[in-house]
C-alpha atoms as a PDB file:
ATOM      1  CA  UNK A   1     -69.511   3.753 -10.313  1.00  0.00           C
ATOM      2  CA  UNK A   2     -66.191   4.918 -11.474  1.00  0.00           C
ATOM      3  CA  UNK A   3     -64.365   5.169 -14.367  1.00  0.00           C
ATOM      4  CA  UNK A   4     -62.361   2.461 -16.596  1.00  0.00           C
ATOM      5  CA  UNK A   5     -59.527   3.303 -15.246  1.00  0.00           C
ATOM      6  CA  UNK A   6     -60.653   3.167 -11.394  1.00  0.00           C
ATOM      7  CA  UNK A   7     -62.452  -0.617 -12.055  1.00  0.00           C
ATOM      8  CA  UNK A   8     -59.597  -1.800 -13.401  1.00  0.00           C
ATOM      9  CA  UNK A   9     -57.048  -0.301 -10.697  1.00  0.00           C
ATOM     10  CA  UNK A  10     -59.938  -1.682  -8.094  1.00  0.00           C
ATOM     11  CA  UNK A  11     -59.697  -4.897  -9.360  1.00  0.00           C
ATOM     12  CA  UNK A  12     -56.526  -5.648  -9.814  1.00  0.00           C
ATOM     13  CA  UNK A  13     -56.155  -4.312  -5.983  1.00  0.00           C
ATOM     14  CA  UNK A  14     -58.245  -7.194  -4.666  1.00  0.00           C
ATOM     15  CA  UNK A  15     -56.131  -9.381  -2.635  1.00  0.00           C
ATOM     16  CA  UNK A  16     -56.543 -12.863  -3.583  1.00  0.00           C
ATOM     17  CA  UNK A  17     -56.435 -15.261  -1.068  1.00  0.00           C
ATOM     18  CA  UNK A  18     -58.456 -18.031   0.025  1.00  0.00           C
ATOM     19  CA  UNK A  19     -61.420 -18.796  -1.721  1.00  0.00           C
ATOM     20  CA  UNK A  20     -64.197 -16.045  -0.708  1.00  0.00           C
ATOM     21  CA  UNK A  21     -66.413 -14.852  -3.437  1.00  0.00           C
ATOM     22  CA  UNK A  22     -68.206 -12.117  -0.983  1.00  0.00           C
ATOM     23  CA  UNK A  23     -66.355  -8.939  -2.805  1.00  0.00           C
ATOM     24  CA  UNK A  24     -68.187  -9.800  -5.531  1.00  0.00           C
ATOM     25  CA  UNK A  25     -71.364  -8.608  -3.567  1.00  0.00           C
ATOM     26  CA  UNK A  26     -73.443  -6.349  -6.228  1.00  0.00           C
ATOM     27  CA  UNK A  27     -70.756  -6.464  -8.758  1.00  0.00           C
ATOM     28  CA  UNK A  28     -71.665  -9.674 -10.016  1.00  0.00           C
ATOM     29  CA  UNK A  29     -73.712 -12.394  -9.606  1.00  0.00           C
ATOM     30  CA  UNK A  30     -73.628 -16.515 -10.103  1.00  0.00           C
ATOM     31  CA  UNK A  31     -76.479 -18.877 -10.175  1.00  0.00           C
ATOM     32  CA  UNK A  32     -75.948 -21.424  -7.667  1.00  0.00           C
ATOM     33  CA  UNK A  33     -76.314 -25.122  -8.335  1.00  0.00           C
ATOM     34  CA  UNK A  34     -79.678 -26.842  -7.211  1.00  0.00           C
ATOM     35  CA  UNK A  35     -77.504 -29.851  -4.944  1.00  0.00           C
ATOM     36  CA  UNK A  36     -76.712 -27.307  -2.582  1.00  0.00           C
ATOM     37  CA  UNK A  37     -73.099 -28.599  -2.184  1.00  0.00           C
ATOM     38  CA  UNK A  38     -72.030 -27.147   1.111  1.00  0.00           C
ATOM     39  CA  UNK A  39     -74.983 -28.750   3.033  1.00  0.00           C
ATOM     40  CA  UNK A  40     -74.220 -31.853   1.239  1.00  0.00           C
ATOM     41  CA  UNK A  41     -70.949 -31.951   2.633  1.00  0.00           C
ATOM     42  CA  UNK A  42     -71.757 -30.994   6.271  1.00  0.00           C
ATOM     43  CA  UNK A  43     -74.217 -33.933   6.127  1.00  0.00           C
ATOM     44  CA  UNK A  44     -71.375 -36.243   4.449  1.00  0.00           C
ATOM     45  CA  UNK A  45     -68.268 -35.133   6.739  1.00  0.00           C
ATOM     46  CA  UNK A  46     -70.863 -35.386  10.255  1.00  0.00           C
ATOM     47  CA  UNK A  47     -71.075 -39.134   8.944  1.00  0.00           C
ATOM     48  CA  UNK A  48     -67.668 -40.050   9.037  1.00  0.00           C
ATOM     49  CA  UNK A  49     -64.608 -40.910  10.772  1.00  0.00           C
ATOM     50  CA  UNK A  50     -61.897 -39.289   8.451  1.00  0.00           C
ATOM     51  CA  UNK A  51     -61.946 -37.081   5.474  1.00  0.00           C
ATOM     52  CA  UNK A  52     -59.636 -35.254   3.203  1.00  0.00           C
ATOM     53  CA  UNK A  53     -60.432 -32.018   1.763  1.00  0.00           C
ATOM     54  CA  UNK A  54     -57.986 -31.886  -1.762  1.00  0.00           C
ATOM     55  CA  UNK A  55     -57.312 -28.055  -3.023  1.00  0.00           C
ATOM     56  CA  UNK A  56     -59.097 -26.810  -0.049  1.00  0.00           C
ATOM     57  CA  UNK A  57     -58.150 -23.014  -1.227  1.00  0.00           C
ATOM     58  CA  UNK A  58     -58.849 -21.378   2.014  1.00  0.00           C
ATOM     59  CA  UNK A  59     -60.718 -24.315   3.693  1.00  0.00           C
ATOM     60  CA  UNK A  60     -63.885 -22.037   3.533  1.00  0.00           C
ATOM     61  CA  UNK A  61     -66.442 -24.769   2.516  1.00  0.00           C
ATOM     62  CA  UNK A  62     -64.788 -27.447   5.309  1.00  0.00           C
ATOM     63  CA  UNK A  63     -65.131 -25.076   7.985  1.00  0.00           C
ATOM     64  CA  UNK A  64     -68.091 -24.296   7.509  1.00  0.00           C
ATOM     65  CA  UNK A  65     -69.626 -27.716   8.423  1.00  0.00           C
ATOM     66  CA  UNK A  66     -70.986 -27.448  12.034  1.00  0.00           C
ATOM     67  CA  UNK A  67     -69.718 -31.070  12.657  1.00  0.00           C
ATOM     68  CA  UNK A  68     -66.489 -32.099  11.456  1.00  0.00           C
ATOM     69  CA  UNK A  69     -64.988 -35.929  11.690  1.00  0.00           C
ATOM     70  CA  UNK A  70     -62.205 -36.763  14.187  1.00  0.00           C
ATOM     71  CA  UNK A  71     -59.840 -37.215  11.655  1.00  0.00           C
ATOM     72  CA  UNK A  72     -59.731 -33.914   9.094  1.00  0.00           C
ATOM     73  CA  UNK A  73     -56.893 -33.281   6.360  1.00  0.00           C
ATOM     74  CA  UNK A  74     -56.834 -30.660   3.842  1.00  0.00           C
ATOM     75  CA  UNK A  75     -54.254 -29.947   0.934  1.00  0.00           C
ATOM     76  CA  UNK A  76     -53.597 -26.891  -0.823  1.00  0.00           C
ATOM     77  CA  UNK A  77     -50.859 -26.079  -3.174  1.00  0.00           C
ATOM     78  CA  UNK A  78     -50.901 -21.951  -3.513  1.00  0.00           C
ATOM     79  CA  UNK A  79     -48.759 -21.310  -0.164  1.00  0.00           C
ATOM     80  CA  UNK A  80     -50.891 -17.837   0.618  1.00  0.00           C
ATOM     81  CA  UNK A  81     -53.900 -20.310   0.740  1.00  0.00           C
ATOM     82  CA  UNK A  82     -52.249 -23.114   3.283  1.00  0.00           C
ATOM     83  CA  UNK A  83     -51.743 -20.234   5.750  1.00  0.00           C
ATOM     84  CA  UNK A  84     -55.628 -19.266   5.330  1.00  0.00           C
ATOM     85  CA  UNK A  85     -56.588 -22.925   5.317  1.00  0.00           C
ATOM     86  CA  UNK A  86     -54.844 -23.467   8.455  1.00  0.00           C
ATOM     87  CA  UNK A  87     -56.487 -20.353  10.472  1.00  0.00           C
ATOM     88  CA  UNK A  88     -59.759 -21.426   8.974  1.00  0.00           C
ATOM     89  CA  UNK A  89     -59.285 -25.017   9.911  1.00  0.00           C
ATOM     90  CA  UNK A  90     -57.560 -25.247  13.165  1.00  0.00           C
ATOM     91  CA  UNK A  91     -58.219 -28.532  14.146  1.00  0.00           C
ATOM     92  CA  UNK A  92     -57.159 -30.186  10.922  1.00  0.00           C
ATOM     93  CA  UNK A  93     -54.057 -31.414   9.530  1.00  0.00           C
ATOM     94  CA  UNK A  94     -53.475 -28.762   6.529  1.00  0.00           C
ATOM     95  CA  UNK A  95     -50.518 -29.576   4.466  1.00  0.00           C
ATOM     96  CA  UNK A  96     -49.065 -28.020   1.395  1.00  0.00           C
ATOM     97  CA  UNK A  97     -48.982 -31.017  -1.566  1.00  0.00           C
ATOM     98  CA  UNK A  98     -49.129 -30.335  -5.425  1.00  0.00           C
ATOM     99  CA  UNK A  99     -52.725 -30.277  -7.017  1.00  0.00           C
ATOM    100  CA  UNK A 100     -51.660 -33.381  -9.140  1.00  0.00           C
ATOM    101  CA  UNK A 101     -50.691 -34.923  -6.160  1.00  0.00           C
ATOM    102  CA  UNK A 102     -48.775 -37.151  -4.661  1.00  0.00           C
ATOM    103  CA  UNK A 103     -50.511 -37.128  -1.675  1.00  0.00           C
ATOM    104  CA  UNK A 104     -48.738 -37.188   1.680  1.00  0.00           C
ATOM    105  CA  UNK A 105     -51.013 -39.383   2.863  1.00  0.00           C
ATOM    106  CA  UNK A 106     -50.607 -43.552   3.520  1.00  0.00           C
ATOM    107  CA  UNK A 107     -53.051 -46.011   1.867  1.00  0.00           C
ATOM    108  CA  UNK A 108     -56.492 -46.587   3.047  1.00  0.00           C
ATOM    109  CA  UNK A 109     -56.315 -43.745   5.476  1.00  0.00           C
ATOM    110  CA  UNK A 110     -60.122 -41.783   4.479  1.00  0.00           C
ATOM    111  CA  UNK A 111     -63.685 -43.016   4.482  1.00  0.00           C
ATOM    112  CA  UNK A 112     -64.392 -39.392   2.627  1.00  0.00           C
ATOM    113  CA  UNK A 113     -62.670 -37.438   0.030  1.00  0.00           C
ATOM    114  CA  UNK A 114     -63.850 -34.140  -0.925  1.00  0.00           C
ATOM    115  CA  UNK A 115     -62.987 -31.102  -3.186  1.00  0.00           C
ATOM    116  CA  UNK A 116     -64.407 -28.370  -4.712  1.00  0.00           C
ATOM    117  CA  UNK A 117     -63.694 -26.972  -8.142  1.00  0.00           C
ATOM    118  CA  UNK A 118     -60.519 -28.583  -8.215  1.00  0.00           C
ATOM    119  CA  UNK A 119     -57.608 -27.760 -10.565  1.00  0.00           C
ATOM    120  CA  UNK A 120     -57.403 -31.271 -11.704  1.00  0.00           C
ATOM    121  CA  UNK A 121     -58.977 -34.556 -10.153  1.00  0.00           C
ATOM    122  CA  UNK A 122     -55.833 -37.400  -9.539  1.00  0.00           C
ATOM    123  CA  UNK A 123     -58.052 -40.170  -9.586  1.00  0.00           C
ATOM    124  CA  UNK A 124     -55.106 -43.026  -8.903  1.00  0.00           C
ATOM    125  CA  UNK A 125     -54.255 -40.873  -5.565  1.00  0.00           C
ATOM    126  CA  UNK A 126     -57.921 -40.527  -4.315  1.00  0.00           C
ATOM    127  CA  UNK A 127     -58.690 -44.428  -4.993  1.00  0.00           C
ATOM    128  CA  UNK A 128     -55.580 -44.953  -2.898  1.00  0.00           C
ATOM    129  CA  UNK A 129     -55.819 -42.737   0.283  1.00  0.00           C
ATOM    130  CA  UNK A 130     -59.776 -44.214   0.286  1.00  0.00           C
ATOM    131  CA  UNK A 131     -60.346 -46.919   2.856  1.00  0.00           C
ATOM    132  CA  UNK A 132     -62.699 -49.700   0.871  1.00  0.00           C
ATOM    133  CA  UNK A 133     -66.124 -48.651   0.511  1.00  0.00           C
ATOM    134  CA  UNK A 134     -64.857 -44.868   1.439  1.00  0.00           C
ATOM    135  CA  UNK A 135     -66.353 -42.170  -0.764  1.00  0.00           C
ATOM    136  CA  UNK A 136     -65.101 -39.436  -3.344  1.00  0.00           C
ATOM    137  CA  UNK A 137     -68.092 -36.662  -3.643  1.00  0.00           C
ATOM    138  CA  UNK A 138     -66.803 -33.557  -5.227  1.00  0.00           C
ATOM    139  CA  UNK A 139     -68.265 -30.455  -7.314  1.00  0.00           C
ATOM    140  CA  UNK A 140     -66.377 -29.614 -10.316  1.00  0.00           C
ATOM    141  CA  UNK A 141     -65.673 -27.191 -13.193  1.00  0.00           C
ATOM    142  CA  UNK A 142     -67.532 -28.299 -16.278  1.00  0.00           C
ATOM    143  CA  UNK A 143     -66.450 -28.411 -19.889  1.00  0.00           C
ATOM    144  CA  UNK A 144     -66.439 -24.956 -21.814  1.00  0.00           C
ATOM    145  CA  UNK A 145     -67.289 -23.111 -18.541  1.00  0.00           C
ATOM    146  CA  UNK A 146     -67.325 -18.984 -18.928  1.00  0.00           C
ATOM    147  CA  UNK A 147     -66.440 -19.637 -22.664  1.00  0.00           C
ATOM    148  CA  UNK A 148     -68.275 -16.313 -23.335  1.00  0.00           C
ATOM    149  CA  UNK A 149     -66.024 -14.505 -21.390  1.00  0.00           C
ATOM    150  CA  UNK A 150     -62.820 -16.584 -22.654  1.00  0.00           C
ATOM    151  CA  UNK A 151     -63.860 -16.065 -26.007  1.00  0.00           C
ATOM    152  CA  UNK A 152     -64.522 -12.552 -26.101  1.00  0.00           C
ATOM    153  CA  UNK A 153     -61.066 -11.515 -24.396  1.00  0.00           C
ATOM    154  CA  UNK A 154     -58.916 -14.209 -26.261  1.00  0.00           C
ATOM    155  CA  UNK A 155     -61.091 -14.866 -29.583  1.00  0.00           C
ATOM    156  CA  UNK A 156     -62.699 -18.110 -30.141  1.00  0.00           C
ATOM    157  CA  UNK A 157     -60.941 -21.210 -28.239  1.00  0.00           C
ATOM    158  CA  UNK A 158     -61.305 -24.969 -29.112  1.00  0.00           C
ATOM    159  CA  UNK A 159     -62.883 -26.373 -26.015  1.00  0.00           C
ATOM    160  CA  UNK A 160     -61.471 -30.104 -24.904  1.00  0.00           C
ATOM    161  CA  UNK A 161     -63.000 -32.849 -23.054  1.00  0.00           C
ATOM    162  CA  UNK A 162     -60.682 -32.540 -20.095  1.00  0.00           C
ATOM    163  CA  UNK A 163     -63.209 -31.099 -17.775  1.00  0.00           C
ATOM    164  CA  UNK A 164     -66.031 -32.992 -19.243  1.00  0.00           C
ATOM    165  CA  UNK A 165     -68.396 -36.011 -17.208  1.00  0.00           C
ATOM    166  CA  UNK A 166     -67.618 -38.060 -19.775  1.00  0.00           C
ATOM    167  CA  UNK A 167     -63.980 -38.116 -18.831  1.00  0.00           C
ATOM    168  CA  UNK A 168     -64.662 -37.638 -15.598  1.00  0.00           C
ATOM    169  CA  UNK A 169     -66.273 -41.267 -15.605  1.00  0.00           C
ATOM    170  CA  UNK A 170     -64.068 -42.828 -17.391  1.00  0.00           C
ATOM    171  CA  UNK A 171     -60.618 -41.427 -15.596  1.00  0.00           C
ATOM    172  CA  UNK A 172     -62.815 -42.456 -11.845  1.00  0.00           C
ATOM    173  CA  UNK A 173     -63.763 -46.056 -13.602  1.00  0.00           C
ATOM    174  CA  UNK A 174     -59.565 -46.173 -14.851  1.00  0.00           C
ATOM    175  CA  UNK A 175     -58.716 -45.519 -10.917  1.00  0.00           C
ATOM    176  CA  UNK A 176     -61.118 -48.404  -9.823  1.00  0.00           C
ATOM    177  CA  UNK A 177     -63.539 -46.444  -8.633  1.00  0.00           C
ATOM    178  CA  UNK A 178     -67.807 -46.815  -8.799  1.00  0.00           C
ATOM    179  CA  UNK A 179     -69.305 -43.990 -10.065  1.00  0.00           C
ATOM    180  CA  UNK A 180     -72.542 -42.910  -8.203  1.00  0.00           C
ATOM    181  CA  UNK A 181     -73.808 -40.268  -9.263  1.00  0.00           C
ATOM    182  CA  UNK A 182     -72.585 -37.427 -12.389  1.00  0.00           C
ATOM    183  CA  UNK A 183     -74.985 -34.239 -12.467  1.00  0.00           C
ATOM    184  CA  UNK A 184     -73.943 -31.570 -15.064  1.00  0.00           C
ATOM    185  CA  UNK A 185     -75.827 -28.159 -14.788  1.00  0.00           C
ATOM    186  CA  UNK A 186     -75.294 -24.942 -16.557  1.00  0.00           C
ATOM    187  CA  UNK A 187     -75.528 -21.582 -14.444  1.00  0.00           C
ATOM    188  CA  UNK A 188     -76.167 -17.726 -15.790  1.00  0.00           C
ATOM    189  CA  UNK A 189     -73.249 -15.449 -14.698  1.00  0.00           C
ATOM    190  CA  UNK A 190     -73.067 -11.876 -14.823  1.00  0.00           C
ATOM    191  CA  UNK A 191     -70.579  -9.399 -14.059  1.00  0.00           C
ATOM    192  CA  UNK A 192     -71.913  -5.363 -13.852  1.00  0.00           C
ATOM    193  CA  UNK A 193     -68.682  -4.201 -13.360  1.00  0.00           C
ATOM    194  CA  UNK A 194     -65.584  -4.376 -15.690  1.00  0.00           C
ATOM    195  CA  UNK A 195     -63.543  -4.382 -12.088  1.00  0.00           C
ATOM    196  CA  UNK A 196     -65.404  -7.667 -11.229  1.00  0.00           C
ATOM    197  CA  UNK A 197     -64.299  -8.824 -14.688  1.00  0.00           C
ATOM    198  CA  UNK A 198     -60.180  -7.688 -13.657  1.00  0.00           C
ATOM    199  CA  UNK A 199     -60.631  -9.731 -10.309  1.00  0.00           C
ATOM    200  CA  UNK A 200     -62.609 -12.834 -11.353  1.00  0.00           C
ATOM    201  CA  UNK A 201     -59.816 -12.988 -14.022  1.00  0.00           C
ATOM    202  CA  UNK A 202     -56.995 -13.098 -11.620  1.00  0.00           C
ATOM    203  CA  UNK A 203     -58.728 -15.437  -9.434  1.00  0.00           C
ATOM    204  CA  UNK A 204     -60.137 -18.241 -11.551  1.00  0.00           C
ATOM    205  CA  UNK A 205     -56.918 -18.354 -13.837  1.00  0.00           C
ATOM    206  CA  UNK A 206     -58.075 -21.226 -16.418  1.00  0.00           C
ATOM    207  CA  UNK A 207     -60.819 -18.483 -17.714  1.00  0.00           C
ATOM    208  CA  UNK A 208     -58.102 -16.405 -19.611  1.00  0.00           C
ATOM    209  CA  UNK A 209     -54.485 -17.607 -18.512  1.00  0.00           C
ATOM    210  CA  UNK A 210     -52.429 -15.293 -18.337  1.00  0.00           C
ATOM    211  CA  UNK A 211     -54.052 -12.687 -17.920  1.00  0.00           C
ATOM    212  CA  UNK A 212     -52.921  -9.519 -16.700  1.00  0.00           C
ATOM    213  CA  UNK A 213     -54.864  -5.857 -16.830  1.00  0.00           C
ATOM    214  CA  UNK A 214     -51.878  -4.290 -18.476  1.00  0.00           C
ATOM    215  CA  UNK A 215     -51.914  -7.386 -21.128  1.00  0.00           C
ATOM    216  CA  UNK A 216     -55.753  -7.422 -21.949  1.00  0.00           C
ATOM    217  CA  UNK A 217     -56.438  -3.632 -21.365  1.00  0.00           C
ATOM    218  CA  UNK A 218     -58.072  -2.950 -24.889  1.00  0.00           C
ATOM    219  CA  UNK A 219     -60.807  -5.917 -24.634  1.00  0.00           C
ATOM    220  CA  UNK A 220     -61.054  -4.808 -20.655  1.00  0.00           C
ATOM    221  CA  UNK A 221     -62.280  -1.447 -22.369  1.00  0.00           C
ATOM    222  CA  UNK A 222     -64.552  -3.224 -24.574  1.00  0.00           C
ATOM    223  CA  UNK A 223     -65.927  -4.998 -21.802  1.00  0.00           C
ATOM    224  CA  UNK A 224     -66.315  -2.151 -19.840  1.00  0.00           C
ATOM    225  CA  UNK A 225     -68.097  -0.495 -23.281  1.00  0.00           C
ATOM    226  CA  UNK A 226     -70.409  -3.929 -23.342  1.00  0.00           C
ATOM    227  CA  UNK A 227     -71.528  -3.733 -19.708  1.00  0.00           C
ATOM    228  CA  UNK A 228     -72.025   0.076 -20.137  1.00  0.00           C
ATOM    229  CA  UNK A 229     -74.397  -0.364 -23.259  1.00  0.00           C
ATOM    230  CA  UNK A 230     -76.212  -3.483 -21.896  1.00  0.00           C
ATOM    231  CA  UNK A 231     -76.003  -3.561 -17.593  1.00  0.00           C
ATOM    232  CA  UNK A 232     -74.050  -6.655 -17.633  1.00  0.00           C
ATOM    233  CA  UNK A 233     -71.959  -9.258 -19.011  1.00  0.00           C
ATOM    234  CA  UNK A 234     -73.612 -12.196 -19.069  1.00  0.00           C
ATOM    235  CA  UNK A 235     -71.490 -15.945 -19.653  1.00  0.00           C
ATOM    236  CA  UNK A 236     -72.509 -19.584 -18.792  1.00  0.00           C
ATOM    237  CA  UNK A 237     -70.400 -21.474 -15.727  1.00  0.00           C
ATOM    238  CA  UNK A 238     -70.780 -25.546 -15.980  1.00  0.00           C
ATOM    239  CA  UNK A 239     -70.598 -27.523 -13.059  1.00  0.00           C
ATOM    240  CA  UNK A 240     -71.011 -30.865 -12.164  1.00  0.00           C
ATOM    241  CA  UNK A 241     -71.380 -33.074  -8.942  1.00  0.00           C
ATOM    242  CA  UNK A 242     -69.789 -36.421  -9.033  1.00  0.00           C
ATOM    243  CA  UNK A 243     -69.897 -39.275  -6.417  1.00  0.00           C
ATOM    244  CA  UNK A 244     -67.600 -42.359  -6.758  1.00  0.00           C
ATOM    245  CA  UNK A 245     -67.125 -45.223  -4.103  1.00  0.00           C
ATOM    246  CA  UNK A 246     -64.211 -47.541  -3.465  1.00  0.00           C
ATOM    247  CA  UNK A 247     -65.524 -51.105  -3.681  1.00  0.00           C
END
């Protein structure tokens, strides 16, 4: 292992495109949900004659699915991740849009809609681009996720209900949507590395915003102190799995 100063340089090296967690391989770990959300989707998008894959990041999940429906979108809006998307995805339509949409998309175009962890959910857009009776199953980032790790770099934060079910239900009911199913779980995270702390950081930027290396270098050493006393850092991730049908 090397010193402070070599994590952090390390992690603030990582590139940080697409959406693959595999650097993170014995430098930290993340329970997994029990849904098992890429199989679910494989069985949902084998099922189907269009889908659209919203924040798709570097289409990762999507292409993984050994059967994929005739008619395949994706959207991304971080212009290092369309390029990814598209090698990843080469037989789908992969198209730059904003995360809070509009879509680029016409009306009652997709029996499925999918998306995981996305930045935000635009309910109104997914209820329109949904054919009637189509399908919007996506896993999500749950209220107060990583707050340990939040909290200890920026101090104690008010947590709002923006990413909870609750308003998940009610914004998918406001769109005119049927929700199906809403399954919150709580997963144990740990990071044994501060450098897996510097990259996570830059990668999932709602955990500390703003953050920089240079900006948060004395809790960074603290961190590094904490994982050095006790083996790890250990925070809580929420998820949740929500299903919603257009009538």
């Amino acid at each position: 292992m090397g010193t402070f100063e070599e994590l952090v340089a390390e992690g603030a090296a990582v590139p940080l495109e697409g959406w693959d967690f595999s650097w993170f391989e014995g430098r930290a770990t993340e329970e997994r949900p029990p849904w098992g959300y890429a199989a679910l989707i494989a069985e949902k998008l084998a099922a189907v004659e269009s889908a659209l894959d919203l924040q798709t990041g570097g289409g990762e999940v999507t292409a993984s699915a050994p059967v994929k429906p005739p008619l395949l979108a994706a959207t991304e809006s971080w212009p290092p991740n369309v390029v990814v998307a598209a090698r990843n995805l080469p037989d789908a339509l992969v198209v730059r849009a904003p995360d809070a949409g509009p879509l680029p998309f016409r009306s009652e175009v997709f029996d499925l809609v999918i998306s995981r962890h996305p930045v935000v959910t635009p309910w109104a857009e997914i209820a329109r681009v949904l054919k009637p009776g189509g399908t919007y199953f996506s896993q999500q980032i749950g209220e107060g996720t990583n707050r340990e790790l939040t909290d200890f770099m920026m101090g104690p934060q008010p947590v709002g209900d923006a990413r909870s079910t609750s308003r998940a239900r009610s914004d998918a009911e406001a769109a005119g949507l049927e929700v199906l199913r809403l399954e919150p779980v709580a997963l144990r995270v740990a990071f044994f590395d501060v450098g897996a702390v510097v990259h996570f950081l830059r990668k999932v930027l709602w955990t500390v915003p703003g953050f920089t290396a240079e900006a948060y270098r004395d809790r960074l050493l603290d961190v590094h102190e904490h994982i050095q006393e006790h083996g790890e850092f250990v925070c809580t991730s929420a998820r949740f799995l929500v299903e919603a049908r257009k009538p």
